[in-house]
Protein backbone atom coordinates (compact mmCIF):
# COMPACT_ATOMS: atom_id res chain seq x y z
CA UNK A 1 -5.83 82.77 -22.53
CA UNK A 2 -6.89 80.66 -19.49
CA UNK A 3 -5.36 77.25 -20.12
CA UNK A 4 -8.02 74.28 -18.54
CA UNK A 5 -6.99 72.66 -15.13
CA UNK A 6 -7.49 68.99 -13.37
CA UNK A 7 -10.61 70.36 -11.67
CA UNK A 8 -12.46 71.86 -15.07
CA UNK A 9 -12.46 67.65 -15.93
CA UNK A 10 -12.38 65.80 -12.79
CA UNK A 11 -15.13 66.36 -10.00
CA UNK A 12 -16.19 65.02 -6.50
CA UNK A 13 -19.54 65.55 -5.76
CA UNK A 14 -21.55 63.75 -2.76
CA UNK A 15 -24.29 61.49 -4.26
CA UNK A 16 -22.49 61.01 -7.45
CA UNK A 17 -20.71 57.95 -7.99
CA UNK A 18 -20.63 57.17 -4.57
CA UNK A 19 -18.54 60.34 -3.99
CA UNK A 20 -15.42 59.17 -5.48
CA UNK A 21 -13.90 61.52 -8.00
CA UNK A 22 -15.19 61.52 -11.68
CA UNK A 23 -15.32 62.85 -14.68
CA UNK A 24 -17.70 65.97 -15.24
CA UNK A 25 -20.46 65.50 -17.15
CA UNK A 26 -20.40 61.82 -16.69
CA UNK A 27 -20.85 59.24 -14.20
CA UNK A 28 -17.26 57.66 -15.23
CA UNK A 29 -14.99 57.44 -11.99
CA UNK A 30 -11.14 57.97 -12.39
CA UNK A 31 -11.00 54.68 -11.34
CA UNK A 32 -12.66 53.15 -13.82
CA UNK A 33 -10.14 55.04 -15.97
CA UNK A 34 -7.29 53.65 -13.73
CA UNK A 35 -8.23 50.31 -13.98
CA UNK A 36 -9.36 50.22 -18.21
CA UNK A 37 -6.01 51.71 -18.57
CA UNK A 38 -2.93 50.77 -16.59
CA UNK A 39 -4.76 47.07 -15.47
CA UNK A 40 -6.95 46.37 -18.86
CA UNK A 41 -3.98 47.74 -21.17
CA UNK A 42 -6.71 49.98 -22.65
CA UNK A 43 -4.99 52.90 -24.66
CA UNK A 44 -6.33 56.32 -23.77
CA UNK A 45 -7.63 56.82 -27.22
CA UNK A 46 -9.48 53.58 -27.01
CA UNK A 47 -10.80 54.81 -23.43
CA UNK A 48 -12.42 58.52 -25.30
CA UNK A 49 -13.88 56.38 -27.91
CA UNK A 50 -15.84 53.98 -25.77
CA UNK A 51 -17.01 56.46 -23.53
CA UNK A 52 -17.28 59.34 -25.56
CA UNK A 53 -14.34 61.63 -23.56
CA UNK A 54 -12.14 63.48 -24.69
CA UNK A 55 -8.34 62.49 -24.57
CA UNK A 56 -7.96 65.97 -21.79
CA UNK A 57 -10.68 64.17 -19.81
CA UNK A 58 -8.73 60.80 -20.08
CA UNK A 59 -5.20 62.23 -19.48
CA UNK A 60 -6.70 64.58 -16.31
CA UNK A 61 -8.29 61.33 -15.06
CA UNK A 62 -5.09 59.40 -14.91
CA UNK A 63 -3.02 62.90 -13.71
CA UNK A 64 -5.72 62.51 -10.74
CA UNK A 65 -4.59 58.85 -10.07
CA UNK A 66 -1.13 59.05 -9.83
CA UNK A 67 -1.74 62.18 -7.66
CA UNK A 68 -3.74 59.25 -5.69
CA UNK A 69 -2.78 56.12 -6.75
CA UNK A 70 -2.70 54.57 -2.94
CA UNK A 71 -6.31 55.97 -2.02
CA UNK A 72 -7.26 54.61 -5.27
CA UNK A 73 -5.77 51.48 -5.51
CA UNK A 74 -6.87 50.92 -1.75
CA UNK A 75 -10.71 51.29 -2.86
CA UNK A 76 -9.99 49.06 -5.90
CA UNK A 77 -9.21 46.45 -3.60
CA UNK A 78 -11.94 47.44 -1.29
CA UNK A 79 -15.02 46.82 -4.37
CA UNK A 80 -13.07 43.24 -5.19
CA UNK A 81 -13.16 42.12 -1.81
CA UNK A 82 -16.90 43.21 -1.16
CA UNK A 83 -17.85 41.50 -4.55
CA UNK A 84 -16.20 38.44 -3.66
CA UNK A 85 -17.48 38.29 0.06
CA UNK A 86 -20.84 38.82 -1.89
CA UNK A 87 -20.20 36.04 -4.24
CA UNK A 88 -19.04 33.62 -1.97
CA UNK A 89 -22.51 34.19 0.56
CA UNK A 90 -25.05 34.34 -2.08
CA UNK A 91 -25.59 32.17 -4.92
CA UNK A 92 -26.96 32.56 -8.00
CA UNK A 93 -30.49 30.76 -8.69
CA UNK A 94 -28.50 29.19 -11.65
CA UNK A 95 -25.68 27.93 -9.54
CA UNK A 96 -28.65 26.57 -7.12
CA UNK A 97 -30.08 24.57 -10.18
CA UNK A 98 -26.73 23.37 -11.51
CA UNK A 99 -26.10 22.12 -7.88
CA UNK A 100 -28.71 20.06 -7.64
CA UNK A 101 -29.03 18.45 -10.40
């Protein structure tokens, strides 16, 4: 019996979610699992339910990020700091209207 490794769950694949490593099948990154569980508390049962994954996809996504928890916690902090450089040049055509009145 061939037992099922981190790569028959957990892909990287240019083009596909920006080329950071995901689960197979969907477009769900293991950072997104990172961050629902060890940042958002999310249980990894709560995580398979949401997203319809199963609990070897969840437990293979966070078995990837401890294997890379700098490189991943590096782009985390990479995304936040592009959205709030974005946030703080552009304003929303709400916050324009709010603004002026």
């Amino acid at each position: 019996m061939i037992m099922p490794t981190l790569n028959q769950h957990i892909e990287i694949t240019p083009g596909i979610c920006g080329g950071k490593p995901h689960i197979i099948g969907h477009r769900i990154t293991v950072q997104d699992i990172a961050l629902w569980h060890e940042r958002l508390g999310r249980s990894a049962d709560d995580i398979c339910t949401e997203h319809d994954l199963s609990l070897a996809d969840v437990y293979a996504a966070l078995a990837y990020y401890f294997d890379h928890r700098a490189e991943i916690d590096a782009s985390l902090l990479e995304s936040h700091a592009f959205v709030t450089a974005m946030r703080a040049s552009h304003s929303s055509p709400l916050q324009k209207k709010l603004a002026a009145t």
